[in-house]
PDB file of N, CA and C in Angstrom:
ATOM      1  N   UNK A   1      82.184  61.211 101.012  1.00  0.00           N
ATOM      2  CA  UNK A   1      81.789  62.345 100.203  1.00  0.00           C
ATOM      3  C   UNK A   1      82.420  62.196  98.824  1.00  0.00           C
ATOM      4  N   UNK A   2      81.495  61.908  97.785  1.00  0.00           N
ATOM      5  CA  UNK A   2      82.254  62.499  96.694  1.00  0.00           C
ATOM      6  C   UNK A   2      82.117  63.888  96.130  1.00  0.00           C
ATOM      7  N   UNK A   3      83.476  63.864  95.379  1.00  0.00           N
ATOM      8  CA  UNK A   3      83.837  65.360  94.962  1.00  0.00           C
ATOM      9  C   UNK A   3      84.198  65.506  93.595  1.00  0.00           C
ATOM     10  N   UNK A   4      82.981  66.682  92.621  1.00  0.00           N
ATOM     11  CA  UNK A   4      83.704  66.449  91.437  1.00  0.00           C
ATOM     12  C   UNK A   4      84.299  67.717  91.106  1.00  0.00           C
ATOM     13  N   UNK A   5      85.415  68.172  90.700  1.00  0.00           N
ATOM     14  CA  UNK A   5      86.318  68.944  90.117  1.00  0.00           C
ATOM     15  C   UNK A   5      86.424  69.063  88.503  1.00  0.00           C
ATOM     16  N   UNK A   6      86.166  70.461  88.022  1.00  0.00           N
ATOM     17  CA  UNK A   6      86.639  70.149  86.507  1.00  0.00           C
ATOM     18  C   UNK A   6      88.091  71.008  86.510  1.00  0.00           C
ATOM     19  N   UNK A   7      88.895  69.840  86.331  1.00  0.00           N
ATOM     20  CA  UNK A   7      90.957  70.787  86.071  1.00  0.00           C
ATOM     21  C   UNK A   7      91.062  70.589  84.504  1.00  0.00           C
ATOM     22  N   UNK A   8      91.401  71.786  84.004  1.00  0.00           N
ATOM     23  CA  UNK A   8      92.161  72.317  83.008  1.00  0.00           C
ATOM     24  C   UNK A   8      93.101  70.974  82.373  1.00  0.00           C
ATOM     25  N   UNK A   9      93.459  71.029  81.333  1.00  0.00           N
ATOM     26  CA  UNK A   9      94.340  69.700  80.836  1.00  0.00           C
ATOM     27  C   UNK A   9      95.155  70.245  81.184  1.00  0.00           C
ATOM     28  N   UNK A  10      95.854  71.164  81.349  1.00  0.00           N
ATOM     29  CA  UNK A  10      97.294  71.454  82.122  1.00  0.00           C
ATOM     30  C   UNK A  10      97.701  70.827  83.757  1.00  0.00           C
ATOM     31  N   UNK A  11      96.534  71.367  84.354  1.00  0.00           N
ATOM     32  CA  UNK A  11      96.144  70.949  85.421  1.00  0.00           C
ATOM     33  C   UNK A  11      95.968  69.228  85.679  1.00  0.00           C
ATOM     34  N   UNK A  12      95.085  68.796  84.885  1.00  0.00           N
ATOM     35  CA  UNK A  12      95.190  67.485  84.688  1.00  0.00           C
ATOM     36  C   UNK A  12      96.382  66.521  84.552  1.00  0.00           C
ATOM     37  N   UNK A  13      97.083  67.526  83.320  1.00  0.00           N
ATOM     38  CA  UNK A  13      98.534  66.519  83.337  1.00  0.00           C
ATOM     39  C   UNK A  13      99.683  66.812  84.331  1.00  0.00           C
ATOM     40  N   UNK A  14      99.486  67.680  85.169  1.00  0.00           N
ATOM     41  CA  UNK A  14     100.434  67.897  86.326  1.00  0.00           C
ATOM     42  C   UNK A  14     100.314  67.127  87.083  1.00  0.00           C
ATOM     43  N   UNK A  15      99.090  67.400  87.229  1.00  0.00           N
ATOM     44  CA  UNK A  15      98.327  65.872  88.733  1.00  0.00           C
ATOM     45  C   UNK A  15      98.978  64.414  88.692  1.00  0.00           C
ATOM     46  N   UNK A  16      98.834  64.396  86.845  1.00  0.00           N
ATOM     47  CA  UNK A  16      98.837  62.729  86.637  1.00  0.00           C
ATOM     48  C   UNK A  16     100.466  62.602  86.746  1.00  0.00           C
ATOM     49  N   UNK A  17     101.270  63.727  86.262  1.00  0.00           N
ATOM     50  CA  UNK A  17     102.713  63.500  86.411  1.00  0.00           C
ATOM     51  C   UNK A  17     103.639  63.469  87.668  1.00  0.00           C
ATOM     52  N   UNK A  18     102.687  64.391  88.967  1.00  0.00           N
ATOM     53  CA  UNK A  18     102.610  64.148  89.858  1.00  0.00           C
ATOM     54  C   UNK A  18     102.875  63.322  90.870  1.00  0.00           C
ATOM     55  N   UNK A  19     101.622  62.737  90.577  1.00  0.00           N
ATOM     56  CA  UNK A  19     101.000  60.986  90.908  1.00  0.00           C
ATOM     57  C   UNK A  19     101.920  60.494  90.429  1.00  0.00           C
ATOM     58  N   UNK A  20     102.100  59.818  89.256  1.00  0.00           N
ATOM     59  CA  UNK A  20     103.116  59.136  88.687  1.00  0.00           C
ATOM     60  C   UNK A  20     104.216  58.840  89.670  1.00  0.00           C
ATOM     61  N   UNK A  21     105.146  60.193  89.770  1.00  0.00           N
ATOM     62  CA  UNK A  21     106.410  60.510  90.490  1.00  0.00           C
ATOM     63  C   UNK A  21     106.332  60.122  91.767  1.00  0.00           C
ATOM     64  N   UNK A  22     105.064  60.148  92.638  1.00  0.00           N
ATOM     65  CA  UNK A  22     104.733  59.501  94.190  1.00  0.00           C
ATOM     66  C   UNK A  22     104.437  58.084  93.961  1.00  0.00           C
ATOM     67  N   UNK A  23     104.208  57.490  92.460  1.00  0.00           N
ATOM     68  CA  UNK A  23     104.040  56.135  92.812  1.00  0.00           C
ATOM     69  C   UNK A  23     101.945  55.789  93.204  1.00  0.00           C
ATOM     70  N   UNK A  24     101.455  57.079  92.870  1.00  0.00           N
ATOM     71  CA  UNK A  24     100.202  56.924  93.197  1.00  0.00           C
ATOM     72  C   UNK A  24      99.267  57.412  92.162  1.00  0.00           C
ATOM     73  N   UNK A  25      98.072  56.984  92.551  1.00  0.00           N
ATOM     74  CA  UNK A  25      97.211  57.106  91.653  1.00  0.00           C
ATOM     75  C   UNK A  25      96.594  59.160  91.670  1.00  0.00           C
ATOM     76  N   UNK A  26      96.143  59.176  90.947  1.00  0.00           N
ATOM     77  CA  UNK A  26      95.476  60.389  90.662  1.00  0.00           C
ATOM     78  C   UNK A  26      94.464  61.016  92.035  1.00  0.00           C
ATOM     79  N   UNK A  27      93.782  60.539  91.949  1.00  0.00           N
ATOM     80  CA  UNK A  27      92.790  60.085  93.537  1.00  0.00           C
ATOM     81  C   UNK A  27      93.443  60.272  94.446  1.00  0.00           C
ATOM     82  N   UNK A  28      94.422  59.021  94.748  1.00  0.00           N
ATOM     83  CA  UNK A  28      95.133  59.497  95.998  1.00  0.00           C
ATOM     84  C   UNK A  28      95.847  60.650  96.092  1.00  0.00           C
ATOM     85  N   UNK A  29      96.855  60.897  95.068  1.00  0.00           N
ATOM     86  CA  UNK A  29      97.415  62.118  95.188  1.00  0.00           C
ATOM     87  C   UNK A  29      96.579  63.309  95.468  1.00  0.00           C
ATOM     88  N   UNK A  30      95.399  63.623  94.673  1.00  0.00           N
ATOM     89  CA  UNK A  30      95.038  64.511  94.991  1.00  0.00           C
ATOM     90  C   UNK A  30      94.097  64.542  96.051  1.00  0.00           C
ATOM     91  N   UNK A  31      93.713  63.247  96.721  1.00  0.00           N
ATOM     92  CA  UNK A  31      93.618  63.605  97.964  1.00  0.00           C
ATOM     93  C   UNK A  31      94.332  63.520  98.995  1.00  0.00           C
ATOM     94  N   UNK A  32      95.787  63.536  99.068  1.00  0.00           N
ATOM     95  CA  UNK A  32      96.632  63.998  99.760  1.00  0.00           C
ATOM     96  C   UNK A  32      97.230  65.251  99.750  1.00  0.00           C
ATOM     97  N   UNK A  33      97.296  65.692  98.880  1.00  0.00           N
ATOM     98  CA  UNK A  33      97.141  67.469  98.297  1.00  0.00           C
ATOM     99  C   UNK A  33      95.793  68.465  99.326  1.00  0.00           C
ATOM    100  N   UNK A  34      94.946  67.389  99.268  1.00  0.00           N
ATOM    101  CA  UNK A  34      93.697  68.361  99.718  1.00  0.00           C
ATOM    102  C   UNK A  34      94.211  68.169 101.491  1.00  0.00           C
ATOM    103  N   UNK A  35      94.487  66.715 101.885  1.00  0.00           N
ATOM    104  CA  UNK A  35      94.756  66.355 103.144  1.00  0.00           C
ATOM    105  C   UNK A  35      95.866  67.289 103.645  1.00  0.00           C
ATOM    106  N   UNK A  36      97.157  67.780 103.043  1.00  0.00           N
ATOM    107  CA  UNK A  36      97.926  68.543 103.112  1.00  0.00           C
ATOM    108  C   UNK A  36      97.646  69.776 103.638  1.00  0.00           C
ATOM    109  N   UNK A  37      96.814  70.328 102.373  1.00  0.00           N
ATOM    110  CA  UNK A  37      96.377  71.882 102.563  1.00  0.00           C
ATOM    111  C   UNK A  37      95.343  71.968 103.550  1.00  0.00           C
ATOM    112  N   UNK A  38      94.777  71.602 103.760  1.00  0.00           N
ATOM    113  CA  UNK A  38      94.123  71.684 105.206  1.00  0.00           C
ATOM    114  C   UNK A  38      94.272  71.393 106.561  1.00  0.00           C
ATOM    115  N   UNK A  39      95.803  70.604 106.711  1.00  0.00           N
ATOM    116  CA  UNK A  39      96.301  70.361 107.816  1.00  0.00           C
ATOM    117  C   UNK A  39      97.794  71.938 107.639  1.00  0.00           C
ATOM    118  N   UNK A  40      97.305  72.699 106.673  1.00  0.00           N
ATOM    119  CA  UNK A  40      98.812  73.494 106.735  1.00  0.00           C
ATOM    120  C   UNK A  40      98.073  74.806 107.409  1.00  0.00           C
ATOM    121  N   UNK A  41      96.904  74.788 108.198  1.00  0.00           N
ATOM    122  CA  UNK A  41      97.232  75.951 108.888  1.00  0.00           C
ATOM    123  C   UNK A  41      97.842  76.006 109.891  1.00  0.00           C
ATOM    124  N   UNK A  42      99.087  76.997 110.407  1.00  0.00           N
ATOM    125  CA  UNK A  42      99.872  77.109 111.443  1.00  0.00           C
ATOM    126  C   UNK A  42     100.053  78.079 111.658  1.00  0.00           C
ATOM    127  N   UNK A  43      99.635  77.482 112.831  1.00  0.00           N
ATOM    128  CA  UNK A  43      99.205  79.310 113.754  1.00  0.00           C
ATOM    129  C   UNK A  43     100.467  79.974 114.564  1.00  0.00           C
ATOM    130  N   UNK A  44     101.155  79.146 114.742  1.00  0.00           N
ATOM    131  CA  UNK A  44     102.615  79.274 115.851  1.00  0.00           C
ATOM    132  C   UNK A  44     103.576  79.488 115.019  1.00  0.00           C
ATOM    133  N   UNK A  45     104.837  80.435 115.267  1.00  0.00           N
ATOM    134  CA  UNK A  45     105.840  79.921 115.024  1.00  0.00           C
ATOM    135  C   UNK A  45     106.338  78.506 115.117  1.00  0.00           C
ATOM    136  N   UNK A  46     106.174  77.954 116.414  1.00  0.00           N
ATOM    137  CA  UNK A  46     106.823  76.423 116.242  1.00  0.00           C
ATOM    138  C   UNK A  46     106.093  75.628 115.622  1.00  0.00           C
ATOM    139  N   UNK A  47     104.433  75.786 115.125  1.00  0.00           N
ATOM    140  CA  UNK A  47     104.039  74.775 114.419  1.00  0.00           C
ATOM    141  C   UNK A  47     105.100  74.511 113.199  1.00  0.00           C
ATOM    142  N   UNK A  48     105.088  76.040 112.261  1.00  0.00           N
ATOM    143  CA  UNK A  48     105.398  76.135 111.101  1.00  0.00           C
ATOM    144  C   UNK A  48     106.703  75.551 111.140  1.00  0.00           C
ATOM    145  N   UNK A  49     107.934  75.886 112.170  1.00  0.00           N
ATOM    146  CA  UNK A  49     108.584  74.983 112.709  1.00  0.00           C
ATOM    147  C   UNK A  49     108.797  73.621 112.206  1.00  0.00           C
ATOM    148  N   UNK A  50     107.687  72.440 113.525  1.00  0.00           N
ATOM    149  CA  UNK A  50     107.919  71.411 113.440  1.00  0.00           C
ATOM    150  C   UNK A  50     107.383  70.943 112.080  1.00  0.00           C
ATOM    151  N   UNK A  51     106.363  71.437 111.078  1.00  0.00           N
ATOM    152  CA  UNK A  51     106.480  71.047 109.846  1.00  0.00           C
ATOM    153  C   UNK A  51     107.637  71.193 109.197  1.00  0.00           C
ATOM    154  N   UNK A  52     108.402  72.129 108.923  1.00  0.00           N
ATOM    155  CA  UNK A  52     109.402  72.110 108.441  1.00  0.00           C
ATOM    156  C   UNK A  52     110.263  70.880 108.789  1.00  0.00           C
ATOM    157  N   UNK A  53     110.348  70.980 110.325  1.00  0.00           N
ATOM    158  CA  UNK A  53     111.628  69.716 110.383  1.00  0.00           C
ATOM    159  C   UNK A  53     111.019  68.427 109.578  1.00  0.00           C
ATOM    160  N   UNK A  54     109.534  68.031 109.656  1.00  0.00           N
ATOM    161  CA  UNK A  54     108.796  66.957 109.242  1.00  0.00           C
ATOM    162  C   UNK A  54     109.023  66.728 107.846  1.00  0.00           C
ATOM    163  N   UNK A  55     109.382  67.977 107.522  1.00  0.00           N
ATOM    164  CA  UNK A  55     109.130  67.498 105.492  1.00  0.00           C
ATOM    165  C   UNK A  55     110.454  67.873 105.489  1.00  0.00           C
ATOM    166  N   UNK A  56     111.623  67.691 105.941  1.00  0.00           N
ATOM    167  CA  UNK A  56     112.976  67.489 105.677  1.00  0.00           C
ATOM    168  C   UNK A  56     113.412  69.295 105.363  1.00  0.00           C
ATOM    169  N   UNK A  57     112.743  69.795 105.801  1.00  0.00           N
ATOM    170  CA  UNK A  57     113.513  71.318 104.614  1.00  0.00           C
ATOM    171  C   UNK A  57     114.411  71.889 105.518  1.00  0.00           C
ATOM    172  N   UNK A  58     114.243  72.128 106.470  1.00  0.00           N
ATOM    173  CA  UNK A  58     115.495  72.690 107.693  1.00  0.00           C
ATOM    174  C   UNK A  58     116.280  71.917 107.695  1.00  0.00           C
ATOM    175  N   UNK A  59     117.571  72.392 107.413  1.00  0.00           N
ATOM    176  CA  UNK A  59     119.010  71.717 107.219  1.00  0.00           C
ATOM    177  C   UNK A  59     118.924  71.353 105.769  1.00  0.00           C
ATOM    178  N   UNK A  60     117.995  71.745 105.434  1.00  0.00           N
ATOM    179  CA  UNK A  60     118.528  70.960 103.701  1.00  0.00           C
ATOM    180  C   UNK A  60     119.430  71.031 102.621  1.00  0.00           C
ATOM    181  N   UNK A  61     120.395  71.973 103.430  1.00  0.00           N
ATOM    182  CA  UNK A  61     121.184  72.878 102.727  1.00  0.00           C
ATOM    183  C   UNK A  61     122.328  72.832 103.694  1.00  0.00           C
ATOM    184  N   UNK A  62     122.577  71.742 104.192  1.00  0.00           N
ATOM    185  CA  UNK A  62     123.619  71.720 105.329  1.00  0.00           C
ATOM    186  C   UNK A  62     124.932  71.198 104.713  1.00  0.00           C
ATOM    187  N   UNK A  63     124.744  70.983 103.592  1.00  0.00           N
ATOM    188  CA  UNK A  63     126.342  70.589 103.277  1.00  0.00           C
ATOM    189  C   UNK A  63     126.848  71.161 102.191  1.00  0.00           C
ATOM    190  N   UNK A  64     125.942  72.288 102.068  1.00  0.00           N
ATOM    191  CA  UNK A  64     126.670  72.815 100.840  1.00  0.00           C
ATOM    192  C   UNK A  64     127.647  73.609 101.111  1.00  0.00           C
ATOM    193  N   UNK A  65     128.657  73.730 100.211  1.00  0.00           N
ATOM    194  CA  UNK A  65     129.891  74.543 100.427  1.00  0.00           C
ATOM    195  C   UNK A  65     130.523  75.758  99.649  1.00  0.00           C
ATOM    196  N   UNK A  66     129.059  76.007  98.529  1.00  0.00           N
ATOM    197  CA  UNK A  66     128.904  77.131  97.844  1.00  0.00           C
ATOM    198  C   UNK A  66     128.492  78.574  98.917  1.00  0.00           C
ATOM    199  N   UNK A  67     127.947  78.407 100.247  1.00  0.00           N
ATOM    200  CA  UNK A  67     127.665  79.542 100.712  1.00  0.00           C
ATOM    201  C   UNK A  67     128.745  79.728 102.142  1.00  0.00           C
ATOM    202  N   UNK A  68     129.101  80.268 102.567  1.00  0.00           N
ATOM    203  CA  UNK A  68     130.261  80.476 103.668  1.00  0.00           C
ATOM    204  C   UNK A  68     129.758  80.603 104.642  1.00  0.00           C
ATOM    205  N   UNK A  69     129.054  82.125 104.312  1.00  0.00           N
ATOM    206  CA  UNK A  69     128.186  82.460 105.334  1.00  0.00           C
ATOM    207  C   UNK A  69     126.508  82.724 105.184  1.00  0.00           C
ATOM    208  N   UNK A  70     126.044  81.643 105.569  1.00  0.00           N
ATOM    209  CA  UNK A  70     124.147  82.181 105.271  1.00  0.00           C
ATOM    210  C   UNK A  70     124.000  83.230 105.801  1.00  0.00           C
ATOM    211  N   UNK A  71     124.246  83.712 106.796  1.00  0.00           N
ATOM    212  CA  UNK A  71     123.290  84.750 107.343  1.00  0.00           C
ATOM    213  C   UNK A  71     123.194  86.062 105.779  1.00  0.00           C
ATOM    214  N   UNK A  72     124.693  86.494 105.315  1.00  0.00           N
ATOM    215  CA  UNK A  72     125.284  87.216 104.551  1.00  0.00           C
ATOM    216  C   UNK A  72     124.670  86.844 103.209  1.00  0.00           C
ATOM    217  N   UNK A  73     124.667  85.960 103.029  1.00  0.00           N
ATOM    218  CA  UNK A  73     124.054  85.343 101.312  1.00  0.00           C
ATOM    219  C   UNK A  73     122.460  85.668 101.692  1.00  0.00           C
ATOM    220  N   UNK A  74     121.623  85.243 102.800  1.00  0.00           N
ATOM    221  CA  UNK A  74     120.197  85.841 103.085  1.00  0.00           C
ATOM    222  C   UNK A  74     119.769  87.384 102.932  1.00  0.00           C
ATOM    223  N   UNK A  75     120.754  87.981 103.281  1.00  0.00           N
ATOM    224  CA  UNK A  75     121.091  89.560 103.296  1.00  0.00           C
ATOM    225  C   UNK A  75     121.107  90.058 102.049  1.00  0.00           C
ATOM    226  N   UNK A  76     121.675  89.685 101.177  1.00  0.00           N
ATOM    227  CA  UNK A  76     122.004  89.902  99.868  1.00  0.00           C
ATOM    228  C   UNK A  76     121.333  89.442  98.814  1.00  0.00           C
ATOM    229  N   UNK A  77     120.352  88.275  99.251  1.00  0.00           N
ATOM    230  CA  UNK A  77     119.176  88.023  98.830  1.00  0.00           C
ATOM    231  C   UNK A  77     118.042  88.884  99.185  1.00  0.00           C
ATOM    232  N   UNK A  78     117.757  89.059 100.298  1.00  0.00           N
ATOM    233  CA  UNK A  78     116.899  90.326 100.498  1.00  0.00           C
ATOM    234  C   UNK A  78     117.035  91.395  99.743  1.00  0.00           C
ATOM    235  N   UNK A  79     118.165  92.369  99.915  1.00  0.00           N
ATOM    236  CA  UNK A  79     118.422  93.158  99.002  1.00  0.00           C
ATOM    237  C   UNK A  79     118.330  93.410  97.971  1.00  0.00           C
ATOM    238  N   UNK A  80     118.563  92.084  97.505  1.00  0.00           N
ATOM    239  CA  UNK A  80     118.271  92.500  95.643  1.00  0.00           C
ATOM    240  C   UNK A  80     117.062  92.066  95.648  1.00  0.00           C
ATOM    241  N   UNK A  81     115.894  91.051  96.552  1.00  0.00           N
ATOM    242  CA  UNK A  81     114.494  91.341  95.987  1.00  0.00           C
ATOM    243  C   UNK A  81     113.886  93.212  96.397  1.00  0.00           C
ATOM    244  N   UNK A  82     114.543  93.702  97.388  1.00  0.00           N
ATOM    245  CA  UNK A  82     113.737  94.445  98.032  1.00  0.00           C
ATOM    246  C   UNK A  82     114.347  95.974  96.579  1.00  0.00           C
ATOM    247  N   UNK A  83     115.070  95.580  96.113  1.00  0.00           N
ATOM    248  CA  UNK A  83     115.446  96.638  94.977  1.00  0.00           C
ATOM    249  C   UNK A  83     115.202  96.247  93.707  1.00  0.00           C
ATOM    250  N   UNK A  84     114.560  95.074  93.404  1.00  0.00           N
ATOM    251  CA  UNK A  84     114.379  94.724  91.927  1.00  0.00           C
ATOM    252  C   UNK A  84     112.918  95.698  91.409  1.00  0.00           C
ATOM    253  N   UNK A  85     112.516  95.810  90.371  1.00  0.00           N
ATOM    254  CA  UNK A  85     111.844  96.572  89.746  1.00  0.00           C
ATOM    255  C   UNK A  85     110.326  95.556  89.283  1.00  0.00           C
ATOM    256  N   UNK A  86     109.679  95.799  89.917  1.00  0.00           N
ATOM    257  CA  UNK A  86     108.543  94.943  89.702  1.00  0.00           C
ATOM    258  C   UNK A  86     107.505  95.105  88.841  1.00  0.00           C
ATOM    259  N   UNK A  87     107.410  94.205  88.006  1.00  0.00           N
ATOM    260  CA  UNK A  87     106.288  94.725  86.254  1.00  0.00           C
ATOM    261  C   UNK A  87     104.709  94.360  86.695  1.00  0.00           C
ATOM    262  N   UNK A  88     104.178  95.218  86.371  1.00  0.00           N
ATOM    263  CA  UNK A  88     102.964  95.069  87.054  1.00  0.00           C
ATOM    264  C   UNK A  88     101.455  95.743  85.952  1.00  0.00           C
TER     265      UNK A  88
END
């Protein structure tokens, strides 16, 4: 199937800087972008889960020594989104 897309030059130069940074072409990247987003529906808790462990993000933050306690720093992150003032 081909597919034609018209992206914005903003859009355009993200892609290509993108690409670049993966080492790939334009094409591929963005059809791994599309391959991505259509394999990201997850219906389970544990899907969403085992993606996570897959793309490294659980634990990714395992050695830092700026937070003591996560649970408490999550808390306090909540808080101040759930009280910030939203411009709308």
């Amino acid at each position: 199937m081909t597919l034609v897309i018209d992206l914005t030059s903003e859009v355009e130069d993200r892609l290509r800087h993108a690409a670049i940074q993966q080492g790939m072409t334009e094409e591929e990247y963005a059809l791994q972008l599309i391959e991505d987003g259509l394999s990201m529906t997850l219906t389970t808790g544990a899907a969403l889960i085992a993606r996570w462990e897959q793309e490294g993000v659980l634990g990714a933050w395992a050695d830092r020594t700026d937070i003591p306690d996560s649970a408490a720093y999550a808390r306090t992150l909540r808080q101040q989104a759930e009280t910030r003032a939203w411009e709308g």
